[in-house]
PDB file of N, CA and C in Angstrom:
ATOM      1  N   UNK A   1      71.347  53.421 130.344  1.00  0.00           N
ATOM      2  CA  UNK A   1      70.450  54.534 130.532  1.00  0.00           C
ATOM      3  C   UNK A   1      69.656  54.277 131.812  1.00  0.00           C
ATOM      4  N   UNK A   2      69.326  55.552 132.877  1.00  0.00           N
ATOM      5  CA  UNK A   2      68.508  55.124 133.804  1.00  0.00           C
ATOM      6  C   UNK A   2      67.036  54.792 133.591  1.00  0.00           C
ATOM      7  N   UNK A   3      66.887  53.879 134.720  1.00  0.00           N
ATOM      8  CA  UNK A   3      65.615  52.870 134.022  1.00  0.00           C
ATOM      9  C   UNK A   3      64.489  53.900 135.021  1.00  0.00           C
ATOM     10  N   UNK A   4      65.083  54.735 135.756  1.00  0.00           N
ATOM     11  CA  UNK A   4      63.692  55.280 136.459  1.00  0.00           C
ATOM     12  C   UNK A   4      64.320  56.517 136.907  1.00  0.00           C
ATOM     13  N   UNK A   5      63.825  57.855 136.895  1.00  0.00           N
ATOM     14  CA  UNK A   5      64.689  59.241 137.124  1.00  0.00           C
ATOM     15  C   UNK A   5      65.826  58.690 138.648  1.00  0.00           C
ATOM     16  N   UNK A   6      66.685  59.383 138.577  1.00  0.00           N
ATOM     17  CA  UNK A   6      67.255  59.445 139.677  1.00  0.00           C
ATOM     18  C   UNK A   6      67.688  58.086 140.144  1.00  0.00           C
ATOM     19  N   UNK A   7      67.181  56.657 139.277  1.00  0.00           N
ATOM     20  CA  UNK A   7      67.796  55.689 139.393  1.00  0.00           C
ATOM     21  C   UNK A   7      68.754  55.157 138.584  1.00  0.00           C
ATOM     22  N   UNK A   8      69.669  54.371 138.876  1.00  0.00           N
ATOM     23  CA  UNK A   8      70.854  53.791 138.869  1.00  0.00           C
ATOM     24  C   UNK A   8      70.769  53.385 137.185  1.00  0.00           C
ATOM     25  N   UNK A   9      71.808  53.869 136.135  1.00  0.00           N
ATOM     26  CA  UNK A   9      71.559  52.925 134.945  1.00  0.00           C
ATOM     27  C   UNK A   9      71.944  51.846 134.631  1.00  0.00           C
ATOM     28  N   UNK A  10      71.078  51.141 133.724  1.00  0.00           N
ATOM     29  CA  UNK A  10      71.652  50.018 133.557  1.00  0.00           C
ATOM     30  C   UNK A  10      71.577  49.584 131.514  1.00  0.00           C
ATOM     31  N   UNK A  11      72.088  48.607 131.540  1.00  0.00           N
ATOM     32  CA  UNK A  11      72.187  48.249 129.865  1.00  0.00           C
ATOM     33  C   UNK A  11      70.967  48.452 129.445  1.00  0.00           C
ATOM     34  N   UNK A  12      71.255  48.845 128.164  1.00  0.00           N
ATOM     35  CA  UNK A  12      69.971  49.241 127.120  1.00  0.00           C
ATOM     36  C   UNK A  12      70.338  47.847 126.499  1.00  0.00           C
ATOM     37  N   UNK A  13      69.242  46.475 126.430  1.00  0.00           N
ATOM     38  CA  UNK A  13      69.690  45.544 125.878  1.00  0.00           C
ATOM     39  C   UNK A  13      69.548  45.476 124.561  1.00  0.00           C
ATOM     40  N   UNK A  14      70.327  44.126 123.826  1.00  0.00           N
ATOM     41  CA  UNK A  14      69.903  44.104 122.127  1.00  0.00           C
ATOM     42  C   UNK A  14      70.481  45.267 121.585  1.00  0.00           C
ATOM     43  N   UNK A  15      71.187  46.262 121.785  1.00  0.00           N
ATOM     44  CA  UNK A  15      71.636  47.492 120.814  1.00  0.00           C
ATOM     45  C   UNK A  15      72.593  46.997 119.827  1.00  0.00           C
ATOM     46  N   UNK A  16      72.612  47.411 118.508  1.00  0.00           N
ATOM     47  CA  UNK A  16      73.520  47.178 117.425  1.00  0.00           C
ATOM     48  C   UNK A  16      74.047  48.161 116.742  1.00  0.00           C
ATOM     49  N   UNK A  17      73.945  49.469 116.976  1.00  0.00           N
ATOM     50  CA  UNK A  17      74.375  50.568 116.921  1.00  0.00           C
ATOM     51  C   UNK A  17      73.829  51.919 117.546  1.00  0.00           C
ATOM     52  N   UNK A  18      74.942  52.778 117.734  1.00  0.00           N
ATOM     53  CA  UNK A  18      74.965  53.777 118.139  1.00  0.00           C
ATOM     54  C   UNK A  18      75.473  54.856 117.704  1.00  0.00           C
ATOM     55  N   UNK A  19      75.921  56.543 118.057  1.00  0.00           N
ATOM     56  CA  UNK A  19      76.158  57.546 117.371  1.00  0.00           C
ATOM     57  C   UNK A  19      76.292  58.641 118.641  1.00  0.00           C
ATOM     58  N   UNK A  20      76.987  59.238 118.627  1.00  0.00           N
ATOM     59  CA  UNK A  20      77.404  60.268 119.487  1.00  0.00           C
ATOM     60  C   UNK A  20      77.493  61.932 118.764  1.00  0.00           C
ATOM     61  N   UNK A  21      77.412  62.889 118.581  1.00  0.00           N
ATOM     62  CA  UNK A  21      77.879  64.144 117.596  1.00  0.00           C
ATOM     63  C   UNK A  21      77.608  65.466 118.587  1.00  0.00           C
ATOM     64  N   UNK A  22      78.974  66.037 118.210  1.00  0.00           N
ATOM     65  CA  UNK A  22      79.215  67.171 118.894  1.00  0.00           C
ATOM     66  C   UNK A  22      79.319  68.186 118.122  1.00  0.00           C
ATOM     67  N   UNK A  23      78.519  68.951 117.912  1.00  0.00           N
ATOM     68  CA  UNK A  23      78.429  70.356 116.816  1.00  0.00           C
ATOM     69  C   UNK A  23      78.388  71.493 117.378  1.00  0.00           C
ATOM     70  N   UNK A  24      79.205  72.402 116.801  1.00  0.00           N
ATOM     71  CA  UNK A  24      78.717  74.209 117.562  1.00  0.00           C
ATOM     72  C   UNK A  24      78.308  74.635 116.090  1.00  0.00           C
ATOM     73  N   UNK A  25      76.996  75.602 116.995  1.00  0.00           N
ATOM     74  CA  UNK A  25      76.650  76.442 116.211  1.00  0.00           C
ATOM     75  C   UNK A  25      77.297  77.157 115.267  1.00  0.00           C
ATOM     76  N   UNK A  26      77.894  78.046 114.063  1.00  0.00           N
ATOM     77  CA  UNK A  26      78.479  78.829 113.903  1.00  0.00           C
ATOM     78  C   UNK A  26      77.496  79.953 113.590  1.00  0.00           C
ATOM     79  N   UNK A  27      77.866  81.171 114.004  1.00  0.00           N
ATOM     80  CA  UNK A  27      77.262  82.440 114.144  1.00  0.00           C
ATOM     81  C   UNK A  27      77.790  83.514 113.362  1.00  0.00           C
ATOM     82  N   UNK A  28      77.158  83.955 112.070  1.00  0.00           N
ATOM     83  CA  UNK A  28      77.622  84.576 111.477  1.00  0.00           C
ATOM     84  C   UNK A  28      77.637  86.315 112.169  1.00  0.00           C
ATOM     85  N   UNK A  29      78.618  86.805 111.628  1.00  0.00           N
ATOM     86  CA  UNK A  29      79.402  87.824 112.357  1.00  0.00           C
ATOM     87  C   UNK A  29      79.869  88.922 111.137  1.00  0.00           C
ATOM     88  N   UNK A  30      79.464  88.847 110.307  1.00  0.00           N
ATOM     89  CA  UNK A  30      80.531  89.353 108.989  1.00  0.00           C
ATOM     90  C   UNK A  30      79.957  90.684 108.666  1.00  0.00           C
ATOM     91  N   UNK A  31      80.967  91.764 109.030  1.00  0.00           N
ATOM     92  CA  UNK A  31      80.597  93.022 108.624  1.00  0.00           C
ATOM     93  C   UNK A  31      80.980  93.390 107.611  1.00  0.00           C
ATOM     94  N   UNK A  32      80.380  95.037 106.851  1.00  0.00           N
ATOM     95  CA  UNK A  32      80.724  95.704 106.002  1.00  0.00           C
ATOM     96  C   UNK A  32      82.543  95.705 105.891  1.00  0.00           C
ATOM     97  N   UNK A  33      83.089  95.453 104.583  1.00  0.00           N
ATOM     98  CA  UNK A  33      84.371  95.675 104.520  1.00  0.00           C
ATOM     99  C   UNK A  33      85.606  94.536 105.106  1.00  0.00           C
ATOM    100  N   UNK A  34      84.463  93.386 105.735  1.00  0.00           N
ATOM    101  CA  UNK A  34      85.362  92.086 105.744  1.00  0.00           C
ATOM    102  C   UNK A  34      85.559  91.522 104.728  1.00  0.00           C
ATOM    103  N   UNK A  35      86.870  91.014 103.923  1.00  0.00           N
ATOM    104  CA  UNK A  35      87.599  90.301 103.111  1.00  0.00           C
ATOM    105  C   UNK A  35      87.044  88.821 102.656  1.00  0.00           C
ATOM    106  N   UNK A  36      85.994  88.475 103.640  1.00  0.00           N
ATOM    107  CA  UNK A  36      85.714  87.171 103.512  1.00  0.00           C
ATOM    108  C   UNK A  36      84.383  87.034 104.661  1.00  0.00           C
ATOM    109  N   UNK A  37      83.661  85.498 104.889  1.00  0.00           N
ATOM    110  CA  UNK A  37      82.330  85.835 105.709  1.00  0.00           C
ATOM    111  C   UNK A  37      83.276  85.411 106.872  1.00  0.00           C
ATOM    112  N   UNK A  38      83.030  86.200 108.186  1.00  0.00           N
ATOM    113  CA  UNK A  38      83.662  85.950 109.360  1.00  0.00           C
ATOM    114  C   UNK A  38      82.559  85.239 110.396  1.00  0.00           C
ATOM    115  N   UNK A  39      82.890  84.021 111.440  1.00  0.00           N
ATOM    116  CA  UNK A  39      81.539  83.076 111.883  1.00  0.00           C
ATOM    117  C   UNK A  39      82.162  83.256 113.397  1.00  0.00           C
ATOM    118  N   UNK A  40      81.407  83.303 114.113  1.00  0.00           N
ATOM    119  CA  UNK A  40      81.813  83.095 115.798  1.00  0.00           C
ATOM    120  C   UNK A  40      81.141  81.815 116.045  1.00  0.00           C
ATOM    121  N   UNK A  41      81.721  81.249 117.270  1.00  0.00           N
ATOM    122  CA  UNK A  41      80.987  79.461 117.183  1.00  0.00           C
ATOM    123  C   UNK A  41      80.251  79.863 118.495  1.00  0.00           C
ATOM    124  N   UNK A  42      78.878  79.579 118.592  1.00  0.00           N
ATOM    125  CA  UNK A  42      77.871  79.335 119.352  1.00  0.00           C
ATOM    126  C   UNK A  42      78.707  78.176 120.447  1.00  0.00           C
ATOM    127  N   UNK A  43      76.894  78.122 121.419  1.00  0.00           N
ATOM    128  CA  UNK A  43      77.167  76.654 122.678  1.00  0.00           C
ATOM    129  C   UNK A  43      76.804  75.736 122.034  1.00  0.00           C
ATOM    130  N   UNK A  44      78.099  74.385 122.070  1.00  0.00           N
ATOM    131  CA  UNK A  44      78.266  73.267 121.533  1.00  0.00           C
ATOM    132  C   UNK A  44      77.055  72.591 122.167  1.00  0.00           C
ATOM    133  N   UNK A  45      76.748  71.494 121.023  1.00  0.00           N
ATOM    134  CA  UNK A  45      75.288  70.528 121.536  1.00  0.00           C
ATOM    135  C   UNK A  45      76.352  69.439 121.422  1.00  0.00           C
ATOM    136  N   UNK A  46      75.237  68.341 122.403  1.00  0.00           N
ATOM    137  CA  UNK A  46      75.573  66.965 121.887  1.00  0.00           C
ATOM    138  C   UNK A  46      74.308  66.480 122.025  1.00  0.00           C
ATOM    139  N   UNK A  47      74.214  65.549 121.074  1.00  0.00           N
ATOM    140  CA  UNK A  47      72.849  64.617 120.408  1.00  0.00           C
ATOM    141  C   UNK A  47      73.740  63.203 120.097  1.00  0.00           C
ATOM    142  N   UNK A  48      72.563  62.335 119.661  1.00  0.00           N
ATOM    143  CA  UNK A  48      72.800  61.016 119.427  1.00  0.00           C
ATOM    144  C   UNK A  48      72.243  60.156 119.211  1.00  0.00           C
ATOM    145  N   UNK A  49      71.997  59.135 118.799  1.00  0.00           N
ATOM    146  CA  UNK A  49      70.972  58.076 118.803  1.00  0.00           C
ATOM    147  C   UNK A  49      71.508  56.817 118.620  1.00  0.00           C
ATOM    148  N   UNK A  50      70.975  55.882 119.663  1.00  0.00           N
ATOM    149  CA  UNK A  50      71.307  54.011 119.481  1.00  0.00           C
ATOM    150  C   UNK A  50      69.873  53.415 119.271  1.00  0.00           C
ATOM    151  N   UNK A  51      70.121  52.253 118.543  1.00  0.00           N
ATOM    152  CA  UNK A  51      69.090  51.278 118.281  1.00  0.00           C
ATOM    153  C   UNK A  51      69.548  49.808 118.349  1.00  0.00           C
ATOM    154  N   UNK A  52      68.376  49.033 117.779  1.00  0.00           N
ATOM    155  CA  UNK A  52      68.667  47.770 118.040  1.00  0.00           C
ATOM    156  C   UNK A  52      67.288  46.760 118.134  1.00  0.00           C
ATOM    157  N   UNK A  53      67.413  45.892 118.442  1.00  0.00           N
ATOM    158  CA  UNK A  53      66.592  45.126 118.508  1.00  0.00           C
ATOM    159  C   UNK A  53      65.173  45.381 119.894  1.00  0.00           C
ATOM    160  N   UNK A  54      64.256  45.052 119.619  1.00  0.00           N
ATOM    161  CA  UNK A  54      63.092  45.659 120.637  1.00  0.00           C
ATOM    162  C   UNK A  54      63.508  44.168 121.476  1.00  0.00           C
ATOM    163  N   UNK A  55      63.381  44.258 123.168  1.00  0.00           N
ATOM    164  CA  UNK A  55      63.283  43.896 124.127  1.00  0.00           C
ATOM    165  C   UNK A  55      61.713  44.050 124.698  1.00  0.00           C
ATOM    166  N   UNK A  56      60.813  42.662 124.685  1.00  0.00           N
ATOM    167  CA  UNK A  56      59.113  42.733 125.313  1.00  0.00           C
ATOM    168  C   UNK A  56      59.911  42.851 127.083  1.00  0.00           C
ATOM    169  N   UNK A  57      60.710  42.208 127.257  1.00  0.00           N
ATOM    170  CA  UNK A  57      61.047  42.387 128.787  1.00  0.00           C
ATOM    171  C   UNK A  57      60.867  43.865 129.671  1.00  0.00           C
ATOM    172  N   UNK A  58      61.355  44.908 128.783  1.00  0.00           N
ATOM    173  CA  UNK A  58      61.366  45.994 129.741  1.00  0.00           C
ATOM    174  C   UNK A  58      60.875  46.907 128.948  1.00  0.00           C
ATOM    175  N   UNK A  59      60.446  48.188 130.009  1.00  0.00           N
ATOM    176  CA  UNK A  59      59.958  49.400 128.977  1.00  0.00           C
ATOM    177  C   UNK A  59      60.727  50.326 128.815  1.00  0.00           C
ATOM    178  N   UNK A  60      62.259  50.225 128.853  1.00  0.00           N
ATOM    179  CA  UNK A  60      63.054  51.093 130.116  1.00  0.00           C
ATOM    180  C   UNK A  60      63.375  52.566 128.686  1.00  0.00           C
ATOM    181  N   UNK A  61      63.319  51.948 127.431  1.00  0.00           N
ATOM    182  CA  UNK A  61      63.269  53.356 126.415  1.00  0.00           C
ATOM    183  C   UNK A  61      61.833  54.281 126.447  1.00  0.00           C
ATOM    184  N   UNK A  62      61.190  53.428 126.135  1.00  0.00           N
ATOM    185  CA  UNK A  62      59.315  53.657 125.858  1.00  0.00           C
ATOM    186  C   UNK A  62      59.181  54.815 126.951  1.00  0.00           C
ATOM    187  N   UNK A  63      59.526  54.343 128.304  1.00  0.00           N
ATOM    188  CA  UNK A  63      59.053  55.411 129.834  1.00  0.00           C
ATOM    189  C   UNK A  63      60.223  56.509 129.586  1.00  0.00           C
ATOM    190  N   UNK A  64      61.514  56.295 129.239  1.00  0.00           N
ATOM    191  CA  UNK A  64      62.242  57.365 129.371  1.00  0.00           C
ATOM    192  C   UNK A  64      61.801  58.567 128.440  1.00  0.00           C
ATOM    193  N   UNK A  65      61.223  57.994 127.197  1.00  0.00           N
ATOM    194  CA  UNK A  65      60.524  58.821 126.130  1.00  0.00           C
ATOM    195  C   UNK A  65      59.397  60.083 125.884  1.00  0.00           C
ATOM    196  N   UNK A  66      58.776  58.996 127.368  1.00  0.00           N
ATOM    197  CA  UNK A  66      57.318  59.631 127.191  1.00  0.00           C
ATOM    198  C   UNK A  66      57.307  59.945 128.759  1.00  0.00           C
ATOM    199  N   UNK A  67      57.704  60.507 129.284  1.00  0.00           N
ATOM    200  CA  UNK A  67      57.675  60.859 130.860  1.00  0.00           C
ATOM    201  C   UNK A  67      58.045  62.151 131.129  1.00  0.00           C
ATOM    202  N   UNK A  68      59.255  62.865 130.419  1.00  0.00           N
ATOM    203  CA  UNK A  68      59.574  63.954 130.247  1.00  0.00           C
ATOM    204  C   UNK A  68      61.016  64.195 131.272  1.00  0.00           C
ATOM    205  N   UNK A  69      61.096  63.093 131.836  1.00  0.00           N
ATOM    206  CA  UNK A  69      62.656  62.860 132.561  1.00  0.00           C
ATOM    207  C   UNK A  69      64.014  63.152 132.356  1.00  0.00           C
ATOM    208  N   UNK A  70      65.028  63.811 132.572  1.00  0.00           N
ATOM    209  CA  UNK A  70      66.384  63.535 131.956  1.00  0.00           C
ATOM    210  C   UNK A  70      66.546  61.968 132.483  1.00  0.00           C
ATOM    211  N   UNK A  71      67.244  61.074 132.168  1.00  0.00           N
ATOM    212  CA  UNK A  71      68.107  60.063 132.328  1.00  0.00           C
ATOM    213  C   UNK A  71      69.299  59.813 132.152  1.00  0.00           C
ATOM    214  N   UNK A  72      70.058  59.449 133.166  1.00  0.00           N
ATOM    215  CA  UNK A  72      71.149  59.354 133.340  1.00  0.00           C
ATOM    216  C   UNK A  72      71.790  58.618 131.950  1.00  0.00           C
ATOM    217  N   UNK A  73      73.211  58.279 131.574  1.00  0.00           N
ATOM    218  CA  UNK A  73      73.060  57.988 129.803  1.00  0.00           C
ATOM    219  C   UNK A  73      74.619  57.444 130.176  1.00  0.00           C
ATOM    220  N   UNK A  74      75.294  56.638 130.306  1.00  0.00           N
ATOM    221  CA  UNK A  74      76.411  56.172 129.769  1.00  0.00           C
ATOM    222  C   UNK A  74      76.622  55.875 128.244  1.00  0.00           C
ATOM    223  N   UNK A  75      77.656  55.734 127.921  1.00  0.00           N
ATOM    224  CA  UNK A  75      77.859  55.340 126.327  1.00  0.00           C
ATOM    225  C   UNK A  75      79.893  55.097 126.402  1.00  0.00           C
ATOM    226  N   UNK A  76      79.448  53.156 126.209  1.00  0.00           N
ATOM    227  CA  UNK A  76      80.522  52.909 126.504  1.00  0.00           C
ATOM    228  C   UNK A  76      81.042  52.212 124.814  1.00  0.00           C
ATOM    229  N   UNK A  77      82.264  52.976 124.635  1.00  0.00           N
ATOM    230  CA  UNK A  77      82.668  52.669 123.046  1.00  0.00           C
ATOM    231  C   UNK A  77      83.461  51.432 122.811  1.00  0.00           C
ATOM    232  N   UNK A  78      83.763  50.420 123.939  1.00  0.00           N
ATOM    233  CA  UNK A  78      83.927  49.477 123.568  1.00  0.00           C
ATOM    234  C   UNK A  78      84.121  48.368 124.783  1.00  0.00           C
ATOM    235  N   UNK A  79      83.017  47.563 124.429  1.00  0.00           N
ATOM    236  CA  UNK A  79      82.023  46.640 125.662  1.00  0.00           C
ATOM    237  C   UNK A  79      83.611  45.798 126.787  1.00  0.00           C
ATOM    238  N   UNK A  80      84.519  45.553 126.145  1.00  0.00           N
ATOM    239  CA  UNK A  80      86.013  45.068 126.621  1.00  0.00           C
ATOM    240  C   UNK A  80      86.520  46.066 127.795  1.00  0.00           C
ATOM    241  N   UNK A  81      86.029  46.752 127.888  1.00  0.00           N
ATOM    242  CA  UNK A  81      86.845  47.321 129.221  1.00  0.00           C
ATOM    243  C   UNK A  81      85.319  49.096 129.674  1.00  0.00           C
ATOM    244  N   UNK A  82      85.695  49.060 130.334  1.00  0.00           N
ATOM    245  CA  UNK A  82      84.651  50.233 131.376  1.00  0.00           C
ATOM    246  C   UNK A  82      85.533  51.724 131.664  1.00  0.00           C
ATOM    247  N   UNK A  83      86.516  51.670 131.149  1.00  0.00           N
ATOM    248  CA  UNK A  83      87.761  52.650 131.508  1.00  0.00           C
ATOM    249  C   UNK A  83      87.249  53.790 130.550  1.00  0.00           C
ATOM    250  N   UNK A  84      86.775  54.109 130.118  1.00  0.00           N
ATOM    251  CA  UNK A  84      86.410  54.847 128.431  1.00  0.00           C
ATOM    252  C   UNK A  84      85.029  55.269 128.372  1.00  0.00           C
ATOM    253  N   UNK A  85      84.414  56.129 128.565  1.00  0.00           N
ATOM    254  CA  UNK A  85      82.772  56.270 128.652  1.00  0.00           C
ATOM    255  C   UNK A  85      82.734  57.728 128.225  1.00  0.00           C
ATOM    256  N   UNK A  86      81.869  57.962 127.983  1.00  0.00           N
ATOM    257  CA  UNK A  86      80.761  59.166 127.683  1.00  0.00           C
ATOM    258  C   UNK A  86      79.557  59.183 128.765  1.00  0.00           C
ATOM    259  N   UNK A  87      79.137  60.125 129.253  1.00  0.00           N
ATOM    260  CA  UNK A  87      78.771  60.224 130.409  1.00  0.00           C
ATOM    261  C   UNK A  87      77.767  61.771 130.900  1.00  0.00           C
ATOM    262  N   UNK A  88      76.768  61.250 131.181  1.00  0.00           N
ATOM    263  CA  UNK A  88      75.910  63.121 131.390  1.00  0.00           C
ATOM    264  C   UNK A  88      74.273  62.576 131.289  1.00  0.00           C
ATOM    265  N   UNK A  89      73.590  63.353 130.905  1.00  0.00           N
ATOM    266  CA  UNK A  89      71.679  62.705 131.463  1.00  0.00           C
ATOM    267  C   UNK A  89      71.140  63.675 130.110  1.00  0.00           C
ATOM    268  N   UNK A  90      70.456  62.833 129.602  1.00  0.00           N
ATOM    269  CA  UNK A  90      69.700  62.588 128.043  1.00  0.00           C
ATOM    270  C   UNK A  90      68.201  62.939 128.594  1.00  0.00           C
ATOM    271  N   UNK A  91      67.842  63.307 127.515  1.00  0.00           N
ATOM    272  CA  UNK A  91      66.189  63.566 126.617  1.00  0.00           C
ATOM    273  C   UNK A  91      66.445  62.719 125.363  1.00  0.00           C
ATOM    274  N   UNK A  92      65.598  61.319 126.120  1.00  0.00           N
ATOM    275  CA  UNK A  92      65.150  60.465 124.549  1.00  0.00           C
ATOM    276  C   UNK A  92      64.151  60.278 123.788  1.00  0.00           C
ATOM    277  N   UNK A  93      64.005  60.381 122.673  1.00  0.00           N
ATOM    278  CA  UNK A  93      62.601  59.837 122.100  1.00  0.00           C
ATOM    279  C   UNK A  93      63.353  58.722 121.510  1.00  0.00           C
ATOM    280  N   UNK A  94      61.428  58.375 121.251  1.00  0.00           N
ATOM    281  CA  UNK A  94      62.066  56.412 120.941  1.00  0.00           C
ATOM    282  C   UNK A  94      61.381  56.180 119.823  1.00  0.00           C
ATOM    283  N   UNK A  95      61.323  54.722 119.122  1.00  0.00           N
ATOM    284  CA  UNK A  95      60.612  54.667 117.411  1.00  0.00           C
ATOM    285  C   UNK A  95      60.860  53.397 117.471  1.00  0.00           C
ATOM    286  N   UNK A  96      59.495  52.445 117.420  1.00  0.00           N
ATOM    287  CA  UNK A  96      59.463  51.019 117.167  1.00  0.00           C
ATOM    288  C   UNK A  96      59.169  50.471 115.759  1.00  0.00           C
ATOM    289  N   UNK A  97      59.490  49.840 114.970  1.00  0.00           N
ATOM    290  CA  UNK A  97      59.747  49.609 113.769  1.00  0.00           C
ATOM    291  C   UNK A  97      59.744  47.925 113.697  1.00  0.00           C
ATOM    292  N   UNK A  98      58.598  47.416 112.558  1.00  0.00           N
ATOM    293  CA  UNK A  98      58.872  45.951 112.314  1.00  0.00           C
ATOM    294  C   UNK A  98      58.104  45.765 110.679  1.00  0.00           C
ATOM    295  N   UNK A  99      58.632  44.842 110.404  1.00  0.00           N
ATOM    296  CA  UNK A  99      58.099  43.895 109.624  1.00  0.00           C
ATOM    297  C   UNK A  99      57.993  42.362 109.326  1.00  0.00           C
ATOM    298  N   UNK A 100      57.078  42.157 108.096  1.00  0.00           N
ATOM    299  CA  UNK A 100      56.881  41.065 108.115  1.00  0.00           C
ATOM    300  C   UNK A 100      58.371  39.494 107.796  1.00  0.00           C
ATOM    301  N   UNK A 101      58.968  41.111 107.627  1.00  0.00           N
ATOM    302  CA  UNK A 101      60.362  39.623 107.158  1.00  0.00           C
ATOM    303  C   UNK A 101      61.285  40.011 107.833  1.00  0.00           C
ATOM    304  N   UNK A 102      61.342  41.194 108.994  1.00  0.00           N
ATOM    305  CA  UNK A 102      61.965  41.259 109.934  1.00  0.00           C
ATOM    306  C   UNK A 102      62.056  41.588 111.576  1.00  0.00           C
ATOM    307  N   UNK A 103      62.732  41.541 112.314  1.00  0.00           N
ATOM    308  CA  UNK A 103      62.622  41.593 113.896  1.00  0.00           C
ATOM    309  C   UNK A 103      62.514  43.167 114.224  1.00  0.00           C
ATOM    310  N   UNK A 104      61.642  42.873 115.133  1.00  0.00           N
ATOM    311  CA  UNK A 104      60.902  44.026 115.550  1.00  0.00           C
ATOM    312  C   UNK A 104      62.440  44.866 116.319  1.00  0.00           C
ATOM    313  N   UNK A 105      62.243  46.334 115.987  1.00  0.00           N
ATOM    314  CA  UNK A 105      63.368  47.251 116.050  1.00  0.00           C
ATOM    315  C   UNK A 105      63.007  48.334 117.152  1.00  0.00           C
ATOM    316  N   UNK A 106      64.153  48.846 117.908  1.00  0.00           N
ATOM    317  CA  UNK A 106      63.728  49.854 118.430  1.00  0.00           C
ATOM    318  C   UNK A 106      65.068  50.821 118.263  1.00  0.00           C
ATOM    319  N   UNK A 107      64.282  52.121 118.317  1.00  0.00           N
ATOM    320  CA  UNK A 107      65.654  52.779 118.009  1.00  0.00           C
ATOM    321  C   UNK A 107      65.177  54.261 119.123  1.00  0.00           C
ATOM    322  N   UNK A 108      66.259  55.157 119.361  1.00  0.00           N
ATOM    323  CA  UNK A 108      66.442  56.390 120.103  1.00  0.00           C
ATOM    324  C   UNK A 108      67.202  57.781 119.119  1.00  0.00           C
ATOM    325  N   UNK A 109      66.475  58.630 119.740  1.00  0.00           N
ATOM    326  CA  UNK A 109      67.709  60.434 119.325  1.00  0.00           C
ATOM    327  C   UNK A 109      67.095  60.342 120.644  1.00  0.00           C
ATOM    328  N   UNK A 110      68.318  61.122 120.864  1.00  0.00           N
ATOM    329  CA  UNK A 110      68.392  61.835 122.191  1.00  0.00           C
ATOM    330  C   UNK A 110      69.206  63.588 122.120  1.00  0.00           C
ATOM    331  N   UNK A 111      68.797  64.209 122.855  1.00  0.00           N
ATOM    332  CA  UNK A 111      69.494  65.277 123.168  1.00  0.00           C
ATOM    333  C   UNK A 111      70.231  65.365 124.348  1.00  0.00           C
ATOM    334  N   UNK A 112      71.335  65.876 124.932  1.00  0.00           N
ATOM    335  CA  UNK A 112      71.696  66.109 125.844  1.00  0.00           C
ATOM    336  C   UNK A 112      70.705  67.152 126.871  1.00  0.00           C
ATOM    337  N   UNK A 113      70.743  66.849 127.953  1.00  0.00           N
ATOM    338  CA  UNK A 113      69.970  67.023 129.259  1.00  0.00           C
ATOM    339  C   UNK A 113      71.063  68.141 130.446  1.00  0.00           C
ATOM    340  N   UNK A 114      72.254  67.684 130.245  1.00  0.00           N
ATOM    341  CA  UNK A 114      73.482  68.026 130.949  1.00  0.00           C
ATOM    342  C   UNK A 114      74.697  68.190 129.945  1.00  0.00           C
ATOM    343  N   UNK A 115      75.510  68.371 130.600  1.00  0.00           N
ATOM    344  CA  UNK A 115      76.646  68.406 129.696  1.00  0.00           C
ATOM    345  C   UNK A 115      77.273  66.447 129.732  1.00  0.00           C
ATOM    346  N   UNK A 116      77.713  66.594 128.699  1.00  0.00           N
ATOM    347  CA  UNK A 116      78.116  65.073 128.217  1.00  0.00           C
ATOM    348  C   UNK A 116      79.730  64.986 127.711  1.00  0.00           C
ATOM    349  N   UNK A 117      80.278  64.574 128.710  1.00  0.00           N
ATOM    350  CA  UNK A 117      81.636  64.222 128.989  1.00  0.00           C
ATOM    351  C   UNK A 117      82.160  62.920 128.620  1.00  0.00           C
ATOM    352  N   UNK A 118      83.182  63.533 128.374  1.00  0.00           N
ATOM    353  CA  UNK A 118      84.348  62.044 127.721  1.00  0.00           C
ATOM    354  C   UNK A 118      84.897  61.775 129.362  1.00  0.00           C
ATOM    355  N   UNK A 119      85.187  60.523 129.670  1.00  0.00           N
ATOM    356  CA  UNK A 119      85.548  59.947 130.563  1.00  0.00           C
ATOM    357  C   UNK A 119      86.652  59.062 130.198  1.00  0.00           C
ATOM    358  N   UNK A 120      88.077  59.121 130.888  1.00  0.00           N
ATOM    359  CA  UNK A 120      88.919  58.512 130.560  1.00  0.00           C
ATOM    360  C   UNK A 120      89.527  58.552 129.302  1.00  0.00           C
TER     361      UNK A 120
END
């Protein structure tokens, strides 16, 4: 994710999961004397959210959160090769989470900002 608008992204560290989802609307459409309910599909969203372990090193979720920025957003599905990505600029909010018998958490939803493409 980019660590500053318009700058270069880099790893979101500590992540242990993630989530990608592509939904269209469906738009109901169903007139008098249709056989059944008839739906037209709306503009597809994509949303998502990764989490993981909180990093004191950087703020690079916290600022993307609260700044009001798109950020640039890779999402690579498997760390072994770079050929394969998801790809486009996010709206994140963020959510820090701890307790006493466990490691402090950070997690993201995001909305898409741009359109968000499969790559490769």
């Amino acid at each position: 994710m980019g660590i500053a608008s318009g700058g270069t992204a880099e790893p979101v560290a500590f992540q242990a999961e993630w989530s990608i989802n592509f939904t269209t609307p469906k738009i109901d459409v169903t007139a008098f004397g249709d056989p059944n309910k008839v739906t037209v599909a709306g503009l597809p969203e994509a949303t998502g959210a990764f989490s993981g372990f909180y990093d004191e090193s950087t703020a690079q979720t916290y600022t993307a959160a609260v700044d009001g920025v798109a950020r640039k957003f890779y999402l690579y599905t498997n760390t072994t090769t770079n050929t394969q990505y998801f790809f486009g600029t996010i709206n994140p909010d963020v959510s820090f989470s701890s307790s006493v018998s466990g490691a402090t958490t950070v997690s993201s939803n995001w909305e898409a900002a741009s359109t968000i493409a499969k790559v490769g």
